[in-house]
C-alpha atoms as a PDB file:
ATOM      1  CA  UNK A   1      64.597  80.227 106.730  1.00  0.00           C
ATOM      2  CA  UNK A   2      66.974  77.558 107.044  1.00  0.00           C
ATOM      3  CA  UNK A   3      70.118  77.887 109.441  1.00  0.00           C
ATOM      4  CA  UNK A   4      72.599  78.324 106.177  1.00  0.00           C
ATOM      5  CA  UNK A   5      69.992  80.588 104.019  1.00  0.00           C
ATOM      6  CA  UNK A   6      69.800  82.557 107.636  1.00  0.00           C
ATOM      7  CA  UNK A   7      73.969  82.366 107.591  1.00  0.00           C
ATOM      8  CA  UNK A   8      74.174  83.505 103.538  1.00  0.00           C
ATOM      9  CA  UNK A   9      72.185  86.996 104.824  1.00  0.00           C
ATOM     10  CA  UNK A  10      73.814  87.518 108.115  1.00  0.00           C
ATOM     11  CA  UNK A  11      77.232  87.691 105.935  1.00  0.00           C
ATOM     12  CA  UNK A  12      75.539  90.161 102.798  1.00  0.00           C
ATOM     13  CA  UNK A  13      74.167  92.284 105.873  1.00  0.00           C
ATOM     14  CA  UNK A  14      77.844  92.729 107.295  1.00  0.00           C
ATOM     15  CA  UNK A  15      79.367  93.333 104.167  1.00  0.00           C
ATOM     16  CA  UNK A  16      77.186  95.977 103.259  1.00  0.00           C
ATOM     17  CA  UNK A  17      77.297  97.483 106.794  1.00  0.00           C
ATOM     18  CA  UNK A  18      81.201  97.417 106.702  1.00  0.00           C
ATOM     19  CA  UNK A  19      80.920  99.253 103.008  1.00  0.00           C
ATOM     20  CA  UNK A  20      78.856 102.092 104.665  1.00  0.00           C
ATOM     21  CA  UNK A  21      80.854 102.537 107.459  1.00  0.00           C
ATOM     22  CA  UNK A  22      83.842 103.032 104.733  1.00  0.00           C
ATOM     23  CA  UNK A  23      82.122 105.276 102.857  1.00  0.00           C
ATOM     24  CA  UNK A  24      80.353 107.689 105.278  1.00  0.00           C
ATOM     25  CA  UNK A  25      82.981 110.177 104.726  1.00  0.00           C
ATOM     26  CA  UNK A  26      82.841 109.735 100.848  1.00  0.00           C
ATOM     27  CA  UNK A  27      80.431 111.296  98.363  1.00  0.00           C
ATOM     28  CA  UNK A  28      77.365 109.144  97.928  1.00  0.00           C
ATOM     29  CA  UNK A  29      74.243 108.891  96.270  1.00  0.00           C
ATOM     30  CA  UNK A  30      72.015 110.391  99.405  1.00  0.00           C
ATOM     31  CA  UNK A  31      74.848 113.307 100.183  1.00  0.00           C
ATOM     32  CA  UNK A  32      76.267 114.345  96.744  1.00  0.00           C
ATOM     33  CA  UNK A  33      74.017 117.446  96.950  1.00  0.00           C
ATOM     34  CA  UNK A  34      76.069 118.921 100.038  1.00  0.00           C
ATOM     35  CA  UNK A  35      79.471 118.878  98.211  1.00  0.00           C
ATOM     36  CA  UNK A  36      80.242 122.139  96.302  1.00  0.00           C
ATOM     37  CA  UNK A  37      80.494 121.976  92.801  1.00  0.00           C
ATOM     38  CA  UNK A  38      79.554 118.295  92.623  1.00  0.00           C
ATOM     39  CA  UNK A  39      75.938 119.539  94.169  1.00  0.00           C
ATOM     40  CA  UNK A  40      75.396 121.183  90.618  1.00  0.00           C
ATOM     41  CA  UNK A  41      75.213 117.628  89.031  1.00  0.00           C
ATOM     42  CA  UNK A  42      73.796 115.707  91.750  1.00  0.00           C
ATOM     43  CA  UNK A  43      70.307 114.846  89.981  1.00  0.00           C
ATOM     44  CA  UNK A  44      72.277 113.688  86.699  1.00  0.00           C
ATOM     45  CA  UNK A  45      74.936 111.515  89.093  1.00  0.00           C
ATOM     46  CA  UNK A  46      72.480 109.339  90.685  1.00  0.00           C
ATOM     47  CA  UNK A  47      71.162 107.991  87.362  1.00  0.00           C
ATOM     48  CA  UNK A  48      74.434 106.488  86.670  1.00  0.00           C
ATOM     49  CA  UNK A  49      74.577 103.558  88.375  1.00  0.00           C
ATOM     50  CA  UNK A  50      78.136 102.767  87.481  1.00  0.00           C
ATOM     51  CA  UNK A  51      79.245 105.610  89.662  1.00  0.00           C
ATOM     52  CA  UNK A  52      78.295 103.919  92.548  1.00  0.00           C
ATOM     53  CA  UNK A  53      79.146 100.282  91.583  1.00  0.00           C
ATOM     54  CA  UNK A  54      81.558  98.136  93.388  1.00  0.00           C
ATOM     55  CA  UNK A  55      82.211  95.901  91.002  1.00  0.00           C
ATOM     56  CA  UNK A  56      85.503  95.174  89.101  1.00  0.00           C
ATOM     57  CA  UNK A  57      85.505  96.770  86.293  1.00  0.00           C
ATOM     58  CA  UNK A  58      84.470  99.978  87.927  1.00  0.00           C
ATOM     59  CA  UNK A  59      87.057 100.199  90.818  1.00  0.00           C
ATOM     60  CA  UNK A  60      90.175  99.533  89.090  1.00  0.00           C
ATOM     61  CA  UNK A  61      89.600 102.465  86.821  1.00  0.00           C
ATOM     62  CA  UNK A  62      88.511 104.406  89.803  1.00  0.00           C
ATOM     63  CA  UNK A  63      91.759 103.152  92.182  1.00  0.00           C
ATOM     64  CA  UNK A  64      94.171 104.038  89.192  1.00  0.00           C
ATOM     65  CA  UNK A  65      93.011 107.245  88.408  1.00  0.00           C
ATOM     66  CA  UNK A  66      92.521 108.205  91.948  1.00  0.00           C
ATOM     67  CA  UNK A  67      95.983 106.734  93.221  1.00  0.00           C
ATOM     68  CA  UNK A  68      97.249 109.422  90.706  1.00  0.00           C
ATOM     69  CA  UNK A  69      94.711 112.419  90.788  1.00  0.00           C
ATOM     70  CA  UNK A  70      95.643 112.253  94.730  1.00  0.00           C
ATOM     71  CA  UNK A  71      99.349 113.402  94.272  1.00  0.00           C
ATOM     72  CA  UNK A  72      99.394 116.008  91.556  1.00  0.00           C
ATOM     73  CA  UNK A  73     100.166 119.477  92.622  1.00  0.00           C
ATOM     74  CA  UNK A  74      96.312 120.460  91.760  1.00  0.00           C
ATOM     75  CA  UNK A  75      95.201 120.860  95.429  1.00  0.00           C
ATOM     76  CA  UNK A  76      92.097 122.453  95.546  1.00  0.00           C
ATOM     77  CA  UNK A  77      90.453 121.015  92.186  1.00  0.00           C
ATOM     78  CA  UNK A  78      91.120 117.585  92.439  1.00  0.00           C
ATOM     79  CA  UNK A  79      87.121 116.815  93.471  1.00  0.00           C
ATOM     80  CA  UNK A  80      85.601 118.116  90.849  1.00  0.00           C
ATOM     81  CA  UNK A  81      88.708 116.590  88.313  1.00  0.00           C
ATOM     82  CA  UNK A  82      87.692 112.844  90.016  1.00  0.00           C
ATOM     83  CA  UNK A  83      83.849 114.006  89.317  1.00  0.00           C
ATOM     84  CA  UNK A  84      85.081 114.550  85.574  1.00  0.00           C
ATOM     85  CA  UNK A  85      87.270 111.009  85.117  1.00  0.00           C
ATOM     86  CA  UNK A  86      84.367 109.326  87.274  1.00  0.00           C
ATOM     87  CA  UNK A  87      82.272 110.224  84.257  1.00  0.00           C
ATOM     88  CA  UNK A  88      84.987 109.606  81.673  1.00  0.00           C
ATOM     89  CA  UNK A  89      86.053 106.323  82.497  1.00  0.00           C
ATOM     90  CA  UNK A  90      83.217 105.080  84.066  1.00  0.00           C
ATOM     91  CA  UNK A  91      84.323 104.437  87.566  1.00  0.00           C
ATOM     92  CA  UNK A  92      83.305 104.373  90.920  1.00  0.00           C
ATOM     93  CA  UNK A  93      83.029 107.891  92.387  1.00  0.00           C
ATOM     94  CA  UNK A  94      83.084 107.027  96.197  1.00  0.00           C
ATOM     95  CA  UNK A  95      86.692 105.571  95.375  1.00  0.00           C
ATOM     96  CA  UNK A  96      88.285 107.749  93.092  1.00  0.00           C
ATOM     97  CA  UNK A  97      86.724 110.726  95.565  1.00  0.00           C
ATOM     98  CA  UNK A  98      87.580 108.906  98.621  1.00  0.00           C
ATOM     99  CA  UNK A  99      91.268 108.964  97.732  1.00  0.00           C
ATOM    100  CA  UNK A 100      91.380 112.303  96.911  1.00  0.00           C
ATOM    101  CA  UNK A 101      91.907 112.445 100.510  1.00  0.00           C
ATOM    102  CA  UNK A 102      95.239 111.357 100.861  1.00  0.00           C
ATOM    103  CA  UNK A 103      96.203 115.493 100.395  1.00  0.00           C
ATOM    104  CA  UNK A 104      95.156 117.323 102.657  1.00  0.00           C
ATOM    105  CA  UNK A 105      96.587 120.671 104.225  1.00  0.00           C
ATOM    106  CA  UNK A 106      98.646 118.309 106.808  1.00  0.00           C
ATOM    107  CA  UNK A 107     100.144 115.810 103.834  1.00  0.00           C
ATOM    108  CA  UNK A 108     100.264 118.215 100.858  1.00  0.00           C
ATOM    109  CA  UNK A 109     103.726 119.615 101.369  1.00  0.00           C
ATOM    110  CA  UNK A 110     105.453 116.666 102.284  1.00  0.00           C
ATOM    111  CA  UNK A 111     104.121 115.273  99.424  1.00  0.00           C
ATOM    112  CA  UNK A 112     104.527 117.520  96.741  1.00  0.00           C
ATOM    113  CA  UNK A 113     108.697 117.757  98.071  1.00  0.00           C
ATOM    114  CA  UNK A 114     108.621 114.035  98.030  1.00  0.00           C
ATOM    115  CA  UNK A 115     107.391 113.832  94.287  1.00  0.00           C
ATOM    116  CA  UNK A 116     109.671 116.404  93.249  1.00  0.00           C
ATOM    117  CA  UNK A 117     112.821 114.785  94.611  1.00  0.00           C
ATOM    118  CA  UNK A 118     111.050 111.578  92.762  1.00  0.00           C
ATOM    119  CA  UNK A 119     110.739 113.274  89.335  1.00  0.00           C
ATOM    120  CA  UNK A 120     114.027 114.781  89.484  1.00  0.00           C
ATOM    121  CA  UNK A 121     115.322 111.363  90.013  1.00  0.00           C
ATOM    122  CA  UNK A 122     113.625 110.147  87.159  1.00  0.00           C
ATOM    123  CA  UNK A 123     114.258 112.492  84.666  1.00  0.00           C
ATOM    124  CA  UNK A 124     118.097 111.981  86.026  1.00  0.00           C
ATOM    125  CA  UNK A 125     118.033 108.529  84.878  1.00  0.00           C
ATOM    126  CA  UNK A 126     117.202 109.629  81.084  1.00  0.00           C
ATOM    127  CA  UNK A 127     120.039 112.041  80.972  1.00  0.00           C
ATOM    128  CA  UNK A 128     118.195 115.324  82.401  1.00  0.00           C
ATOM    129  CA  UNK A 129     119.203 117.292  85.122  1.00  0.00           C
ATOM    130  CA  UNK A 130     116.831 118.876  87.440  1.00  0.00           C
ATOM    131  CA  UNK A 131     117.868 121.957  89.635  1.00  0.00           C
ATOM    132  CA  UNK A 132     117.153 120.828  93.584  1.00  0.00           C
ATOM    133  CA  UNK A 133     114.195 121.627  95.113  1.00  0.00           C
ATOM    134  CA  UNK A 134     115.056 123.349  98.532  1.00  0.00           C
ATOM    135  CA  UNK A 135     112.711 123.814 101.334  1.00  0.00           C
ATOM    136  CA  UNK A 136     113.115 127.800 101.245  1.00  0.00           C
ATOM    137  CA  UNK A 137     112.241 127.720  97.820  1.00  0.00           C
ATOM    138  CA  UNK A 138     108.974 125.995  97.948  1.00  0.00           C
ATOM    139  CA  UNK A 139     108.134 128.706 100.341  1.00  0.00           C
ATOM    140  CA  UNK A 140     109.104 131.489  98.041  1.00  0.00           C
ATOM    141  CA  UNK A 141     107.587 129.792  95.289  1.00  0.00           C
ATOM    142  CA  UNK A 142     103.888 129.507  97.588  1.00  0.00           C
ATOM    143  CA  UNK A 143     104.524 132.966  98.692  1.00  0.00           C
ATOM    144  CA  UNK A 144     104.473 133.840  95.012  1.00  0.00           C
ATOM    145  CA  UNK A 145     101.487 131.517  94.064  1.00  0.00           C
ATOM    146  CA  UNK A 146      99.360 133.272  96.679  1.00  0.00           C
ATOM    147  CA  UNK A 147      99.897 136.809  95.542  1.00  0.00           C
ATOM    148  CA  UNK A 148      99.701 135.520  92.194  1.00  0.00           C
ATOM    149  CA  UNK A 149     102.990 137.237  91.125  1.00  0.00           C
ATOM    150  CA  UNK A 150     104.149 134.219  89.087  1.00  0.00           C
ATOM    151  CA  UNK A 151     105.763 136.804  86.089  1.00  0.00           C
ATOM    152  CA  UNK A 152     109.197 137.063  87.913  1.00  0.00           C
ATOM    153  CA  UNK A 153     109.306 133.083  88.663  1.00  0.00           C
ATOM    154  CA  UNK A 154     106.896 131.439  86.224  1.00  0.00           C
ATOM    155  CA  UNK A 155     109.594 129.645  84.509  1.00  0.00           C
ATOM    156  CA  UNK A 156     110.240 128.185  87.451  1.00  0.00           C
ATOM    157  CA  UNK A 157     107.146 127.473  88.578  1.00  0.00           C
ATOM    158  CA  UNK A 158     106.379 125.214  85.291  1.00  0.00           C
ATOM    159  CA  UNK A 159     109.633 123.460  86.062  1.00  0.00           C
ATOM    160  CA  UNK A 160     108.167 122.483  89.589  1.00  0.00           C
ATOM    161  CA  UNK A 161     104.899 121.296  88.568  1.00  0.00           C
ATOM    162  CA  UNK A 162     106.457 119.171  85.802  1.00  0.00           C
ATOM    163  CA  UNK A 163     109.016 117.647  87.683  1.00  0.00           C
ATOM    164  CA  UNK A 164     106.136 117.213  90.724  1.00  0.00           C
ATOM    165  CA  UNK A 165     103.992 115.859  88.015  1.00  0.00           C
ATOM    166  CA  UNK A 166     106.186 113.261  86.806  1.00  0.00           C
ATOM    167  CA  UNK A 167     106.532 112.389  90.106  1.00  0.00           C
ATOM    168  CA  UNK A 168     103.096 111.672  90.479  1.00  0.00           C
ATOM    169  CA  UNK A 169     102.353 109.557  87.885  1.00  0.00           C
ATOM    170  CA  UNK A 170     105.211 107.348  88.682  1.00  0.00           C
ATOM    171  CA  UNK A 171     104.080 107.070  92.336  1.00  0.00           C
ATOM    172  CA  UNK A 172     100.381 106.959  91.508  1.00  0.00           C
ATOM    173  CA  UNK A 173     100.604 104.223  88.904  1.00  0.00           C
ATOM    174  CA  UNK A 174     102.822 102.713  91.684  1.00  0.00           C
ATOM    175  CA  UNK A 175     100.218 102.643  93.979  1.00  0.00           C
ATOM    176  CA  UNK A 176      97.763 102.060  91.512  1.00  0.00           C
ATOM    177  CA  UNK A 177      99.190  98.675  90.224  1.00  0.00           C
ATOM    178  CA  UNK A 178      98.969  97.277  94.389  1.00  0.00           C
ATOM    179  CA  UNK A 179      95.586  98.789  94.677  1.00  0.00           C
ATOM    180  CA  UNK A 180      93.928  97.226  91.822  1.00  0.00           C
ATOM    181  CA  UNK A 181      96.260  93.409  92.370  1.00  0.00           C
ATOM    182  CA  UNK A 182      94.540  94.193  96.210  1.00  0.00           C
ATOM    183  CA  UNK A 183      90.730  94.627  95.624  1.00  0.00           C
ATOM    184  CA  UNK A 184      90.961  92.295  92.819  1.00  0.00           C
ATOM    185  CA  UNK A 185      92.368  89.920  95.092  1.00  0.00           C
ATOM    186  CA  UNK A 186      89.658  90.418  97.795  1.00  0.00           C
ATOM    187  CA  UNK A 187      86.801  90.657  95.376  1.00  0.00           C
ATOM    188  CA  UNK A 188      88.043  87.116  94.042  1.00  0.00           C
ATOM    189  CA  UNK A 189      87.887  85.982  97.594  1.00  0.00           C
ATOM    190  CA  UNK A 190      84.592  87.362  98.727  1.00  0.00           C
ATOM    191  CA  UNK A 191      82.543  85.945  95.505  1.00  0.00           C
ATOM    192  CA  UNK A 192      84.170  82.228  96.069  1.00  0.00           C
ATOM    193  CA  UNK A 193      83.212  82.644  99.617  1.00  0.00           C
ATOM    194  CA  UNK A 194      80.068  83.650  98.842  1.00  0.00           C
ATOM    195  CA  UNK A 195      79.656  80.842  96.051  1.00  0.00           C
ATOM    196  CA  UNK A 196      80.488  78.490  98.115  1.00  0.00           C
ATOM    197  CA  UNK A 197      77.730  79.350 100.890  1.00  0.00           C
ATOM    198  CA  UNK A 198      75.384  79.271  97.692  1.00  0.00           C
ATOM    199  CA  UNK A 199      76.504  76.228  96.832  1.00  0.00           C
ATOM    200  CA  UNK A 200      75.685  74.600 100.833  1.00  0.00           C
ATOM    201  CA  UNK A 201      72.368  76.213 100.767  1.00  0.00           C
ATOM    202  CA  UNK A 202      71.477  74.714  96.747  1.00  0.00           C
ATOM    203  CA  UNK A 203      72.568  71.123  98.145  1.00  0.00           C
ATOM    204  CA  UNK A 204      70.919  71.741 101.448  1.00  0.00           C
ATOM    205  CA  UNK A 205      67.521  72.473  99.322  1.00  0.00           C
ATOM    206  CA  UNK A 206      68.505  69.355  97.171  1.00  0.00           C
ATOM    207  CA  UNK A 207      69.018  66.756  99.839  1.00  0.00           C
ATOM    208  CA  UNK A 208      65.386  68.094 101.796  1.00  0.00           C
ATOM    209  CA  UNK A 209      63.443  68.160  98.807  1.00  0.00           C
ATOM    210  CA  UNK A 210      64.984  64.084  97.883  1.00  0.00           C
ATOM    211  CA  UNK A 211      63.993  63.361 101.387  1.00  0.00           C
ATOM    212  CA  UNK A 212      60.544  64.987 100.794  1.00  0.00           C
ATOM    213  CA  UNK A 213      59.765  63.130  97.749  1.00  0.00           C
ATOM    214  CA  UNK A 214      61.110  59.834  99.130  1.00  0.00           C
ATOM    215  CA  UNK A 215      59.974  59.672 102.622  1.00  0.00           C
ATOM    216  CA  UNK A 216      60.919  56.027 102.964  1.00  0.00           C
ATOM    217  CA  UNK A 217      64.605  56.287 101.089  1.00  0.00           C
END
């Protein structure tokens, strides 16, 4: 092996030992059977190979719908939902999974408040007004989702979600849009990097195999 064929696998071998390290948390191919739910269609995930595909055209679906899955008041479900738009749009699961992780019981709150105030702005600038969202009330209101008494307050509740909703798309696609200009970006830069080194190793093999034929050039 020649010094730049031995330099073209040292940088693969990184790359794909940085991507594991990244996705060691995330569900994968060998550990899909330990996550609930997900477990149940294990056997039929690892046939798709899209699922697990880095490539373009299956991460920007995945970092779109993921950047918005992440922030819709759905905590709880949002796993198995990135399992079900994995499969519908033919995206990476690791990803869309992966960013599912941005709510969590420390981030959730702040969150959801955050999107509300952002939806409420929103709908403000079409002409609707939105009743504020105080921080008593969003206790009240999970008080009442956790005993499920949502008769007296359902109304309300609705409202909230909506207006969180909104919220969430608007941020997600947000976040979406400098995701996807992002990896695009890098994946770009990788693959001419990667060309290039081709390209040294193809003229390398050129110039040896000239000097092999023509000993005396």
């Amino acid at each position: 092996m020649t010094a730049e064929e031995q330099q073209l696998s040292d940088t693969k071998n990184r790359r794909i030992r940085r991507v594991k390290r990244w996705l060691r948390p995330l569900p994968r191919r060998a550990n899909l059977h330990r996550y609930p739910v997900l477990s149940w269609f294990a056997a039929s995930a690892r046939k798709r190979s899209y699922l697990w595909s880095f490539r373009v055209p299956q991460a920007i679906p995945a970092l779109y719908a993921g950047c918005i899955l992440s922030l819709l008041p759905i905590y709880g479900i949002q796993l198995p939902l990135a399992f079900v738009f994995a499969l519908a749009l033919r995206a990476n699961l690791p990803i869309l999974a992966g960013l599912q992780m941005i709510s969590n019981p420390f981030t959730v709150l702040p969150i959801w408040f955050s999107l509300y105030q952002m939806g409420r702005q929103a709908l403000g600038l079409i002409g609707i007004e939105a009743r504020p969202l105080r921080k008593a009330e969003v206790r009240e209101l999970l008080d009442i989702f956790n005993t499920g008494d949502w008769g007296s307050q359902m109304d309300r509740i609705l409202s909230v979600f909506g207006i969180t909703s909104l919220g969430a798309v608007i941020i997600g696609t947000f976040f979406g849009v400098l995701s996807a200009l992002l990896y695009r970006g890098l994946a770009q830069r990788t693959a001419r990097s990667y060309a290039r080194l081709q390209q040294t190793i193809e003229t390398h093999r050129q110039r040896k195999a000239a000097e092999t034929q023509n000993p005396d050039a």
